[in-house]
PDB file of N, CA and C in Angstrom:
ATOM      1  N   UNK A   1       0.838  -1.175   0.000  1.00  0.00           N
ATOM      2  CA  UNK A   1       0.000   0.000   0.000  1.00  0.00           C
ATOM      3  C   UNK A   1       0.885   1.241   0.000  1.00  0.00           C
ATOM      4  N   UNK A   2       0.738   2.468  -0.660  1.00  0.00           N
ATOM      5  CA  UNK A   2       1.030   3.308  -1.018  1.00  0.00           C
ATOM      6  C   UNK A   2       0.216   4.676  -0.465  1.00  0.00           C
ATOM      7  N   UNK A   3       0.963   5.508   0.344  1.00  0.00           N
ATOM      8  CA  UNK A   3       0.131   6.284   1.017  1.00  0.00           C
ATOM      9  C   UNK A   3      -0.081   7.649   0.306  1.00  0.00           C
ATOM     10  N   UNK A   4      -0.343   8.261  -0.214  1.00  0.00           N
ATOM     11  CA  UNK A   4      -0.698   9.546  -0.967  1.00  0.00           C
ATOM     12  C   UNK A   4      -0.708  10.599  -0.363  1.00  0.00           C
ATOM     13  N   UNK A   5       0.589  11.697  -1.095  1.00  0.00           N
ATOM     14  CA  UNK A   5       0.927  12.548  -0.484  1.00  0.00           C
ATOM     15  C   UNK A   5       0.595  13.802  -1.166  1.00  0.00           C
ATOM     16  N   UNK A   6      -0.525  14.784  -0.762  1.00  0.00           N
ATOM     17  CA  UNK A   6      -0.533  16.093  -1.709  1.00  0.00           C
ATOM     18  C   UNK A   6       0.265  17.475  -1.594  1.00  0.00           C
ATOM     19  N   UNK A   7       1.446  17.333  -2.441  1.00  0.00           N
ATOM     20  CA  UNK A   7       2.320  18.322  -2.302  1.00  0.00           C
ATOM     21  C   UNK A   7       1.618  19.773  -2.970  1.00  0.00           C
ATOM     22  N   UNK A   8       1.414  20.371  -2.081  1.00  0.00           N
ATOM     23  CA  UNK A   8       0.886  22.044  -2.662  1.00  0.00           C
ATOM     24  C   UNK A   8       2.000  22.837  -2.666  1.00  0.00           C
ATOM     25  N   UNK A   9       2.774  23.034  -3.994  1.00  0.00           N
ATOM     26  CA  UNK A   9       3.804  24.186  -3.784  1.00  0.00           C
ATOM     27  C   UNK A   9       3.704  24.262  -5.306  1.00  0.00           C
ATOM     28  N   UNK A  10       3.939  25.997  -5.209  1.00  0.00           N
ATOM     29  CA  UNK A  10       3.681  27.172  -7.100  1.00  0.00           C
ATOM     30  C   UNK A  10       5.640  27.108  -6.922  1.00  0.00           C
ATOM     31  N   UNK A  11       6.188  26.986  -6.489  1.00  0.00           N
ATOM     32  CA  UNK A  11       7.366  27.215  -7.146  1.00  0.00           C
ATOM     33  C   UNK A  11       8.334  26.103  -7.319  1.00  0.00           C
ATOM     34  N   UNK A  12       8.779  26.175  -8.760  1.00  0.00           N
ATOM     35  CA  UNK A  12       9.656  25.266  -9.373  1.00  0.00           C
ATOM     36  C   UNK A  12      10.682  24.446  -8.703  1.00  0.00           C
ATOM     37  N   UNK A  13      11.272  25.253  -8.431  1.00  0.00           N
ATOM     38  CA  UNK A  13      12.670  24.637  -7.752  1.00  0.00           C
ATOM     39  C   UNK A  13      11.922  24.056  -6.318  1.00  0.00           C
ATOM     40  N   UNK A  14      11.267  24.571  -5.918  1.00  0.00           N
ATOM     41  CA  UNK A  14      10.671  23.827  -3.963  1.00  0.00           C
ATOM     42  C   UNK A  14      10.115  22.141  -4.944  1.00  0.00           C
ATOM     43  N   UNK A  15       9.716  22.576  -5.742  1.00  0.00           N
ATOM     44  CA  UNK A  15       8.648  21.100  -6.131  1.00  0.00           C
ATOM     45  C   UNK A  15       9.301  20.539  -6.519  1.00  0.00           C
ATOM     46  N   UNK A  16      10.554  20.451  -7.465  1.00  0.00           N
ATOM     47  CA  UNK A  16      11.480  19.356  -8.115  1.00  0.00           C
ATOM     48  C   UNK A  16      12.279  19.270  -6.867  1.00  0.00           C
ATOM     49  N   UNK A  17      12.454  19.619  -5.969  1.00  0.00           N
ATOM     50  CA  UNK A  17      12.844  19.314  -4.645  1.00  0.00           C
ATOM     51  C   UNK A  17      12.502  18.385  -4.190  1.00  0.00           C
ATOM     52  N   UNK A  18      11.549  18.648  -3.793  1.00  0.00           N
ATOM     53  CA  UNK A  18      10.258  17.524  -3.286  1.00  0.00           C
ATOM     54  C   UNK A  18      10.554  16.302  -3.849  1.00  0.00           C
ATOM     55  N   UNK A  19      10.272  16.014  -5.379  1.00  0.00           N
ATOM     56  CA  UNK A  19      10.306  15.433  -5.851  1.00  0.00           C
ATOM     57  C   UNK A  19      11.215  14.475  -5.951  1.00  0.00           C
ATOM     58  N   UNK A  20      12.623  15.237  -6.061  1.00  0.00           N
ATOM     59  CA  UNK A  20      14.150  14.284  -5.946  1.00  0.00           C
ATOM     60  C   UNK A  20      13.473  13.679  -4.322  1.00  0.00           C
ATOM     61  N   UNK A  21      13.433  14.565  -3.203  1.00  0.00           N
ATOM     62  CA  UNK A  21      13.524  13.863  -1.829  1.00  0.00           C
ATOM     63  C   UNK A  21      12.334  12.250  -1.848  1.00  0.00           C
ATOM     64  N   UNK A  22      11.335  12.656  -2.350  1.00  0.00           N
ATOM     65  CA  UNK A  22      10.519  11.463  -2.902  1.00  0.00           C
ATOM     66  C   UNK A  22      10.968  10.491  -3.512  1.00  0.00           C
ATOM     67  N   UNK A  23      11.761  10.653  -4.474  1.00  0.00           N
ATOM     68  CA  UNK A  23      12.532   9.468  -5.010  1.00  0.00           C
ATOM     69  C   UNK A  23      13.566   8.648  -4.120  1.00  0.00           C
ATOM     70  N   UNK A  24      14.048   9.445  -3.778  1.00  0.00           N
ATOM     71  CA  UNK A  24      15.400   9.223  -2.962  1.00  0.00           C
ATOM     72  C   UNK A  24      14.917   8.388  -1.910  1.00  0.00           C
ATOM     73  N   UNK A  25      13.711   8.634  -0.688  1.00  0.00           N
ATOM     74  CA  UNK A  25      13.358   7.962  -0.010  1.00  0.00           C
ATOM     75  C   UNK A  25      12.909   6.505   0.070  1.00  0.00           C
ATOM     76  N   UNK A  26      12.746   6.055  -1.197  1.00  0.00           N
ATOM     77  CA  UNK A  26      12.264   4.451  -1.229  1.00  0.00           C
ATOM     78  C   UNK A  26      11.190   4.558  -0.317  1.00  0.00           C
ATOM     79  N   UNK A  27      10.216   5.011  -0.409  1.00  0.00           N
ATOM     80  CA  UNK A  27       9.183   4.831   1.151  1.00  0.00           C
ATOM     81  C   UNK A  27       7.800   4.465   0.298  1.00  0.00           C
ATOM     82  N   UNK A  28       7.319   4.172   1.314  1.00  0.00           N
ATOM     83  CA  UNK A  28       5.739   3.949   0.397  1.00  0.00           C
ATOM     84  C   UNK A  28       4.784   5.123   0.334  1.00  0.00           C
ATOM     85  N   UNK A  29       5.411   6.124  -0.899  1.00  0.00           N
ATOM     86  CA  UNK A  29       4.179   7.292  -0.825  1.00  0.00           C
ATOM     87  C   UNK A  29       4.069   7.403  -2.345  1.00  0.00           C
ATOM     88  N   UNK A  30       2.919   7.935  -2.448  1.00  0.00           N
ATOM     89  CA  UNK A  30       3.061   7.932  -3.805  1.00  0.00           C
ATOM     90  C   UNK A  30       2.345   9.893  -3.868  1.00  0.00           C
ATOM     91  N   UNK A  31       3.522  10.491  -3.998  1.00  0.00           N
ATOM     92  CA  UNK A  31       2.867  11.679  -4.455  1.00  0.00           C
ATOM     93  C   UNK A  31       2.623  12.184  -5.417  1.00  0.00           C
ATOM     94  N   UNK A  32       1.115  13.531  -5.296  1.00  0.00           N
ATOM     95  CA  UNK A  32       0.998  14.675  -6.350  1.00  0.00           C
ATOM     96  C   UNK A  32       1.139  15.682  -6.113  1.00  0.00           C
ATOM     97  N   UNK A  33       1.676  16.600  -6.823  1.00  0.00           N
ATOM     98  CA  UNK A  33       1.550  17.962  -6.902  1.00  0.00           C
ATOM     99  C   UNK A  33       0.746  18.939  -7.772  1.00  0.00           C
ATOM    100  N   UNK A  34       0.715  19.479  -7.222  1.00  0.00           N
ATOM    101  CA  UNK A  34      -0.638  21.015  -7.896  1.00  0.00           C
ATOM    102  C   UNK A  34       0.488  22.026  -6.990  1.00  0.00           C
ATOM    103  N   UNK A  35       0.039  22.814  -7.623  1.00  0.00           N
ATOM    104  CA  UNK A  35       0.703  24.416  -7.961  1.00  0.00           C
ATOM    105  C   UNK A  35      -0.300  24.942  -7.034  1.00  0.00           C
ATOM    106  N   UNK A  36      -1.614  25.438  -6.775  1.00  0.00           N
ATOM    107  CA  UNK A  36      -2.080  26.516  -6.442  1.00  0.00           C
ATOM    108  C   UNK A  36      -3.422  25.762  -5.584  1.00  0.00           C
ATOM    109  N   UNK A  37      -4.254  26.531  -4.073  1.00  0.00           N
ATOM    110  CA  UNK A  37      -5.170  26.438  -3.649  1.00  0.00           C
ATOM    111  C   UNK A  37      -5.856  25.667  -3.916  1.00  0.00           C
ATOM    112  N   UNK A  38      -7.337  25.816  -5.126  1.00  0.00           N
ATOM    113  CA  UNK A  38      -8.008  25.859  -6.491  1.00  0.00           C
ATOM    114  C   UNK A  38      -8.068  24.432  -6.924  1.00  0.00           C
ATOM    115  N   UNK A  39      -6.366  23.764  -7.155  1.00  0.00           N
ATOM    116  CA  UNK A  39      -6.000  22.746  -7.606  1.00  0.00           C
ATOM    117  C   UNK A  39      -6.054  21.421  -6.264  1.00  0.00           C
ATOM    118  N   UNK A  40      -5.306  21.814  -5.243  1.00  0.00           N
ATOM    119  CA  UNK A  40      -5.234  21.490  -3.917  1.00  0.00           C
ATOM    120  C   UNK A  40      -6.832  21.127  -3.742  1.00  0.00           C
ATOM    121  N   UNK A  41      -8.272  21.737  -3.572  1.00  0.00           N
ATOM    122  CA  UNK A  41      -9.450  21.570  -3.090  1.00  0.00           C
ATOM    123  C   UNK A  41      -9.517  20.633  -4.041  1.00  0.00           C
ATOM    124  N   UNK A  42      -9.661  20.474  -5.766  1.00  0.00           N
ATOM    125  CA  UNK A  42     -10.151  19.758  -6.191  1.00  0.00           C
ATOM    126  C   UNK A  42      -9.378  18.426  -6.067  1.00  0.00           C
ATOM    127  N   UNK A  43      -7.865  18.576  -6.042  1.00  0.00           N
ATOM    128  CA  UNK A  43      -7.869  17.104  -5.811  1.00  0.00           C
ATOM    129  C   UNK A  43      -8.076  16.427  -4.658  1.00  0.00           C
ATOM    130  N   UNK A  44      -8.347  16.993  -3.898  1.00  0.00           N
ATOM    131  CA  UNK A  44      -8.705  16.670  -2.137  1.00  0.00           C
ATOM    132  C   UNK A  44     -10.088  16.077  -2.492  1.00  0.00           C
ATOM    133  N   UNK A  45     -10.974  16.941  -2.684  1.00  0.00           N
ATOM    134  CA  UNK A  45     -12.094  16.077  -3.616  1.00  0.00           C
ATOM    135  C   UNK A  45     -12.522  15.142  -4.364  1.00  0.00           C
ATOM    136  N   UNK A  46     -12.049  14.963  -4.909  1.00  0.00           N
ATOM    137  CA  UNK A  46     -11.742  13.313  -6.014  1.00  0.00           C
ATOM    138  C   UNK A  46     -11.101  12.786  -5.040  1.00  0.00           C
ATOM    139  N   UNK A  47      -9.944  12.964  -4.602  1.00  0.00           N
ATOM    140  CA  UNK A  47      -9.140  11.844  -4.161  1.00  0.00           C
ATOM    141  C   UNK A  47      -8.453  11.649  -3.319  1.00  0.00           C
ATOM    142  N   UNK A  48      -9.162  12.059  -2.088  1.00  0.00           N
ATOM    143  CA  UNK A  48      -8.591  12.610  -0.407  1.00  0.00           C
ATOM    144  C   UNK A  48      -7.543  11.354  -0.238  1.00  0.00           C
ATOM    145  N   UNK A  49      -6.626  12.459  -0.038  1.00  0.00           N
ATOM    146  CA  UNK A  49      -4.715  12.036   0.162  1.00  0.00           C
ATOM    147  C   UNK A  49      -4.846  11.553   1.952  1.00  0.00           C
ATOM    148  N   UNK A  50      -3.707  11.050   1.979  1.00  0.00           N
ATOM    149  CA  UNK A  50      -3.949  10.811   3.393  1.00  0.00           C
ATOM    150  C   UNK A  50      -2.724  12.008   4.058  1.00  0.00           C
ATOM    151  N   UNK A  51      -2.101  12.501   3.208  1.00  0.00           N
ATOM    152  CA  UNK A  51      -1.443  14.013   4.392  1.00  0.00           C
ATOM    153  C   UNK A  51      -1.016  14.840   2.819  1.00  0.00           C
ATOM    154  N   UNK A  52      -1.230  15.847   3.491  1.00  0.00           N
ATOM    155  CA  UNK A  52      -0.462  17.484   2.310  1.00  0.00           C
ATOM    156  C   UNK A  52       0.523  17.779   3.284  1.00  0.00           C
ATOM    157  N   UNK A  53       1.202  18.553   2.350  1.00  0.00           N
ATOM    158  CA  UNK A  53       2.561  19.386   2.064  1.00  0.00           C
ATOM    159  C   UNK A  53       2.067  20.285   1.924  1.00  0.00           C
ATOM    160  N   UNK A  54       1.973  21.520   1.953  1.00  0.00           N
ATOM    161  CA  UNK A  54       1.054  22.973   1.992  1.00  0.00           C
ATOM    162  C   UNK A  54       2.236  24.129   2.283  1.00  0.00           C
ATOM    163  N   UNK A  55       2.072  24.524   1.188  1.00  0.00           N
ATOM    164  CA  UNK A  55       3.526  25.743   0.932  1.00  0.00           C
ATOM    165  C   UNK A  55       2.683  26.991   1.056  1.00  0.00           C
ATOM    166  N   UNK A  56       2.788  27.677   2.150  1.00  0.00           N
ATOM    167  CA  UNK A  56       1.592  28.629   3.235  1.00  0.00           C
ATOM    168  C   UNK A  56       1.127  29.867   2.011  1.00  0.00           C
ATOM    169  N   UNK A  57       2.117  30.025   0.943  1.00  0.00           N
ATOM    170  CA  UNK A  57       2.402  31.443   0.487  1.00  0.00           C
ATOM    171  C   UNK A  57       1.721  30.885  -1.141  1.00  0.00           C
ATOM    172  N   UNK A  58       0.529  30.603  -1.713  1.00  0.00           N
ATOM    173  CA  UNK A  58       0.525  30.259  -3.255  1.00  0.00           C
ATOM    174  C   UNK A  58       0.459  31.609  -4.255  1.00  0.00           C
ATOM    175  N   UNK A  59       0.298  31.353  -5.381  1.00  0.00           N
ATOM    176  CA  UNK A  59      -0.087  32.791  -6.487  1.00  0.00           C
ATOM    177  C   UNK A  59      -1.577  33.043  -5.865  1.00  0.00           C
ATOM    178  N   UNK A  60      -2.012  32.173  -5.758  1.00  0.00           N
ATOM    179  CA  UNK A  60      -3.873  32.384  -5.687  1.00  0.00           C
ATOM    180  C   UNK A  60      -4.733  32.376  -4.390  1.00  0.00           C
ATOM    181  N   UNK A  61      -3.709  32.453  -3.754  1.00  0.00           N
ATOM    182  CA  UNK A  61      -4.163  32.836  -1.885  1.00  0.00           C
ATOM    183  C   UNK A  61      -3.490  32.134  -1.162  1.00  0.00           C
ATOM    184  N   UNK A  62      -3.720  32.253  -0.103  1.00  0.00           N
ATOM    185  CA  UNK A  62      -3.202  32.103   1.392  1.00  0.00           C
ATOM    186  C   UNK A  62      -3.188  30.642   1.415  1.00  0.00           C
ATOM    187  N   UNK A  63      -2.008  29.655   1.918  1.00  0.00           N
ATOM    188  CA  UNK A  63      -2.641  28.086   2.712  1.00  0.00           C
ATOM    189  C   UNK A  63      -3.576  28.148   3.523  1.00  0.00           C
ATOM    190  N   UNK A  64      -4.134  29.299   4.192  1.00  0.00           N
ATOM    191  CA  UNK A  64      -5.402  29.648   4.873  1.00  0.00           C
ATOM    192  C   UNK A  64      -6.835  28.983   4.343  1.00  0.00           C
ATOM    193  N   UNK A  65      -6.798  29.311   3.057  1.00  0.00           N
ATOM    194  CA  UNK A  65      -8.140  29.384   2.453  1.00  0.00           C
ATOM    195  C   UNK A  65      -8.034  27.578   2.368  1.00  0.00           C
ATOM    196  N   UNK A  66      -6.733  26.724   1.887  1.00  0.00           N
ATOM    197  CA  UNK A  66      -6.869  25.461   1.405  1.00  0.00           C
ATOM    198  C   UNK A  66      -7.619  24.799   3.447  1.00  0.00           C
ATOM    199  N   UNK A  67      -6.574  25.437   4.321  1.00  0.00           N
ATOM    200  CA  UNK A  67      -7.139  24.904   5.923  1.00  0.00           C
ATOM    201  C   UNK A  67      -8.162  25.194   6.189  1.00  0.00           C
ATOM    202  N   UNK A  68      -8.814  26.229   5.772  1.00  0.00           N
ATOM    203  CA  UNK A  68     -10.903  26.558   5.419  1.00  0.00           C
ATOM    204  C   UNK A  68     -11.484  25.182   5.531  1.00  0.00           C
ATOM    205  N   UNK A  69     -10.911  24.990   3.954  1.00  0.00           N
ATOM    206  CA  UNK A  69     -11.848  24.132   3.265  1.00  0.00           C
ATOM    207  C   UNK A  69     -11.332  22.473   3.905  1.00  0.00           C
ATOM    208  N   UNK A  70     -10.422  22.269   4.577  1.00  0.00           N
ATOM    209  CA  UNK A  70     -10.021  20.660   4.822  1.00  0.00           C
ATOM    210  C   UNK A  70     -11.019  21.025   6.734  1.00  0.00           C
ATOM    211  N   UNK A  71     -10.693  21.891   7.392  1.00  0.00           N
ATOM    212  CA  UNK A  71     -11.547  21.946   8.389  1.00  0.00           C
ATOM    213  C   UNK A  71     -12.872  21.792   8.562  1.00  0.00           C
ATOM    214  N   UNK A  72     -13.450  22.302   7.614  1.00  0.00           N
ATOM    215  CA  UNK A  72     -15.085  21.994   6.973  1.00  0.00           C
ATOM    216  C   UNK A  72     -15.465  20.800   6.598  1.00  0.00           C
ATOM    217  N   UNK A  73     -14.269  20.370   5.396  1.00  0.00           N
ATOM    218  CA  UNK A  73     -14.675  18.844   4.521  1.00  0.00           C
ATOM    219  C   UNK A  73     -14.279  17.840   5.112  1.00  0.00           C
ATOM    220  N   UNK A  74     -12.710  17.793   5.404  1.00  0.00           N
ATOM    221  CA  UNK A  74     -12.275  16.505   5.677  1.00  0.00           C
ATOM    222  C   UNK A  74     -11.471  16.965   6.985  1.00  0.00           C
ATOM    223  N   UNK A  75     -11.661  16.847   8.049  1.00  0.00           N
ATOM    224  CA  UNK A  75     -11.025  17.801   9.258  1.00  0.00           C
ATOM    225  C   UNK A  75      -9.979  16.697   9.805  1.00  0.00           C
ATOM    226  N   UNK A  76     -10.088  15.521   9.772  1.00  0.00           N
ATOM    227  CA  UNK A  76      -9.028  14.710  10.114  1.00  0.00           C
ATOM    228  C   UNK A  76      -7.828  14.366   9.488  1.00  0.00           C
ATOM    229  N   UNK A  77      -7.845  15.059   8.107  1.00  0.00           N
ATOM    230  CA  UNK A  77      -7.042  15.029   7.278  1.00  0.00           C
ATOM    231  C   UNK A  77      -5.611  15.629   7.310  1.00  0.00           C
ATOM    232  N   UNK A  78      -4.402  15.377   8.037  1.00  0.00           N
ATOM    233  CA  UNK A  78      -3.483  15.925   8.432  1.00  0.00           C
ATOM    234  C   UNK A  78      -2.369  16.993   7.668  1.00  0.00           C
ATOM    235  N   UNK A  79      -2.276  18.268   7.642  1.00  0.00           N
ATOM    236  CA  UNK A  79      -2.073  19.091   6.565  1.00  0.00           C
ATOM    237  C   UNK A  79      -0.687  19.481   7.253  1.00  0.00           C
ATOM    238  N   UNK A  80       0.474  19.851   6.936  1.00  0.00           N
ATOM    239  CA  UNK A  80       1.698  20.026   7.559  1.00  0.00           C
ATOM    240  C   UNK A  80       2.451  21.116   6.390  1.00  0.00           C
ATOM    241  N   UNK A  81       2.509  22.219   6.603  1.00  0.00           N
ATOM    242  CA  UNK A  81       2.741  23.352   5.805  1.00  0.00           C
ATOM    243  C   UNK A  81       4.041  23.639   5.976  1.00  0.00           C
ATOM    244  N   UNK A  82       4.505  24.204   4.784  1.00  0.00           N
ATOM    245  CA  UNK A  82       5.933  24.777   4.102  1.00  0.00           C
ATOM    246  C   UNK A  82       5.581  25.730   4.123  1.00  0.00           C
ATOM    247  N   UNK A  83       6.833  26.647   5.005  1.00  0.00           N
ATOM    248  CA  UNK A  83       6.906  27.925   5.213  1.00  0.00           C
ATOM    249  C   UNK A  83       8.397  28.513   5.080  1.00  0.00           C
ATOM    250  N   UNK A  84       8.410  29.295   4.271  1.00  0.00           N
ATOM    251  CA  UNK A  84       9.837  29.991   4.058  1.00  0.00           C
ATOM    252  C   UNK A  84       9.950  31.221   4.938  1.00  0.00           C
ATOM    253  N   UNK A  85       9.102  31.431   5.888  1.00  0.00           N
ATOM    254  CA  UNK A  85       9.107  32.635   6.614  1.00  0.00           C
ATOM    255  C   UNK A  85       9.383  32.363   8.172  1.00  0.00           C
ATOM    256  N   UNK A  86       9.077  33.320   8.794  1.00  0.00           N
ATOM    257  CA  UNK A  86       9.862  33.121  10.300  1.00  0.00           C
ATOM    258  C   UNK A  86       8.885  32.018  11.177  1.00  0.00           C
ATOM    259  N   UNK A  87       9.187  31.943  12.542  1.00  0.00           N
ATOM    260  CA  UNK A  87       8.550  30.545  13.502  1.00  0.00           C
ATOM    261  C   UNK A  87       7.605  31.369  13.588  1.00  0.00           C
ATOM    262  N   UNK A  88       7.201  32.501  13.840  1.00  0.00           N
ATOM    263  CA  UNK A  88       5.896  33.545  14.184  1.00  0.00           C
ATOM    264  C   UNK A  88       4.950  32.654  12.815  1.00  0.00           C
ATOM    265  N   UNK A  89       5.448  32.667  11.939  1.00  0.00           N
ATOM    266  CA  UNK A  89       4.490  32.418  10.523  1.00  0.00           C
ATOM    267  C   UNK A  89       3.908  31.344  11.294  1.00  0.00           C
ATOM    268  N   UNK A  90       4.707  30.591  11.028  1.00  0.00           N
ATOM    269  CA  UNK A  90       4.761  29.268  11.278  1.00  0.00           C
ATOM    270  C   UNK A  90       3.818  28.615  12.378  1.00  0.00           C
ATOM    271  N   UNK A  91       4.098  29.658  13.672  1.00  0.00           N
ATOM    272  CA  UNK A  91       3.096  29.600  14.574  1.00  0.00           C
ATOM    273  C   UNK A  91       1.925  29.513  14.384  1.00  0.00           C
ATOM    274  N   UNK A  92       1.556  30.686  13.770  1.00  0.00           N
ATOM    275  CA  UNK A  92       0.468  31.767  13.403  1.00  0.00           C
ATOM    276  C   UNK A  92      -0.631  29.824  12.200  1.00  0.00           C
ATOM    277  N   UNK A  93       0.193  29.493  11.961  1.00  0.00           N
ATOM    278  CA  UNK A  93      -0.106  28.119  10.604  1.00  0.00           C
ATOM    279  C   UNK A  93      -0.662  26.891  11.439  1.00  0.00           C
ATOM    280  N   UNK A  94      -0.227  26.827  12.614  1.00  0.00           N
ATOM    281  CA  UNK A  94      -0.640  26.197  13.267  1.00  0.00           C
ATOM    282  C   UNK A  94      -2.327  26.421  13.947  1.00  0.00           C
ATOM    283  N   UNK A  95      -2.081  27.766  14.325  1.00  0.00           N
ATOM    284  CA  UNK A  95      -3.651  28.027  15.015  1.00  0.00           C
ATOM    285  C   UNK A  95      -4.665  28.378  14.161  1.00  0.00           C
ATOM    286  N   UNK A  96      -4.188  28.218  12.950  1.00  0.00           N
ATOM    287  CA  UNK A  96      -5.309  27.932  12.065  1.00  0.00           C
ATOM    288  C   UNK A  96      -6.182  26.516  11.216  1.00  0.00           C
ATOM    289  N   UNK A  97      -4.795  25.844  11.656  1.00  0.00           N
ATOM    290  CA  UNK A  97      -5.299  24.507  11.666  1.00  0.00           C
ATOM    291  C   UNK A  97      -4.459  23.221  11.249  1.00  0.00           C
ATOM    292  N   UNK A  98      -2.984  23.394  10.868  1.00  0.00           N
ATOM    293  CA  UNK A  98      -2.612  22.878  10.464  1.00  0.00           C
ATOM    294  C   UNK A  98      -1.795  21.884  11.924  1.00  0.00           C
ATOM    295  N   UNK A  99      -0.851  20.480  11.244  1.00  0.00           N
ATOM    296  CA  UNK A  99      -0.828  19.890  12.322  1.00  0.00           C
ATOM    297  C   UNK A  99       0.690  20.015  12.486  1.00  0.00           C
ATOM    298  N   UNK A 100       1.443  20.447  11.729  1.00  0.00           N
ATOM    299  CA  UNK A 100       2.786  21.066  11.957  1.00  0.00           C
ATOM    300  C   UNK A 100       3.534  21.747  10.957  1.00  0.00           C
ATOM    301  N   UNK A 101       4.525  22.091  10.867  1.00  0.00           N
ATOM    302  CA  UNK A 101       5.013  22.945   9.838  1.00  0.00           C
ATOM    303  C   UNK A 101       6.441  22.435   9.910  1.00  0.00           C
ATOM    304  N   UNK A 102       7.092  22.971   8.410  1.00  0.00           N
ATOM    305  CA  UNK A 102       8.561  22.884   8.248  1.00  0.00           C
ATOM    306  C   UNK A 102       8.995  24.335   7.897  1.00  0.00           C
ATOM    307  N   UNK A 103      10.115  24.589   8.395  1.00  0.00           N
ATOM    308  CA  UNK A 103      10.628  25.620   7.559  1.00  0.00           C
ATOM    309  C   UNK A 103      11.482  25.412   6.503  1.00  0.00           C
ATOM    310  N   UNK A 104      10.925  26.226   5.286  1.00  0.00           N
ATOM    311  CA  UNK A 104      12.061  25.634   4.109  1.00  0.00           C
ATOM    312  C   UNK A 104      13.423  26.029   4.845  1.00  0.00           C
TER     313      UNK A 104
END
């Protein structure tokens, strides 16, 4: 079994990142990525992942708006956000709903 991982990050270089570290790991995940919010809800919809990657900062809004919509729909769904900004952010990511954070 293969656990499904939804990587939410708009920038290039963070996501082919990701991606090498995914390979590299031999682990049982099988991830996707989407670029933006928008993309993030709908595939959560079709095809609820069992944890996201959530890069706090997209082109098309806040990781706020994606922790809206998983608090409402799927609230057990464990969301763990990428943040390139300070532990305050980071904090601040937490009391909105998420279940931990990394700093890039």
């Amino acid at each position: 079994m293969k656990y499904r991982v939804l990587c939410v990050e708009d920038d290039e270089v963070d996501r082919r990142a990701l991606k090498r570290r995914f390979e590299r790991a031999q682990l049982p995940f099988e991830p996707e990525f989407v670029e933006s919010v928008q993309a993030a809800i709908t595939s959560t919809e079709e095809r609820c992942p069992d944890i996201v990657l959530l890069d706090w900062t997209l082109q098309d809004g806040s990781g706020k708006l994606y922790l809206d919509h998983v608090s409402k729909h799927v609230p057990w769904l464990p969301v763990v956000v990428l943040t390139g900004g300070s532990e305050d952010l980071a904090t601040e990511t937490l009391l909105t709903g998420a279940q931990d954070f990394l700093i890039k």
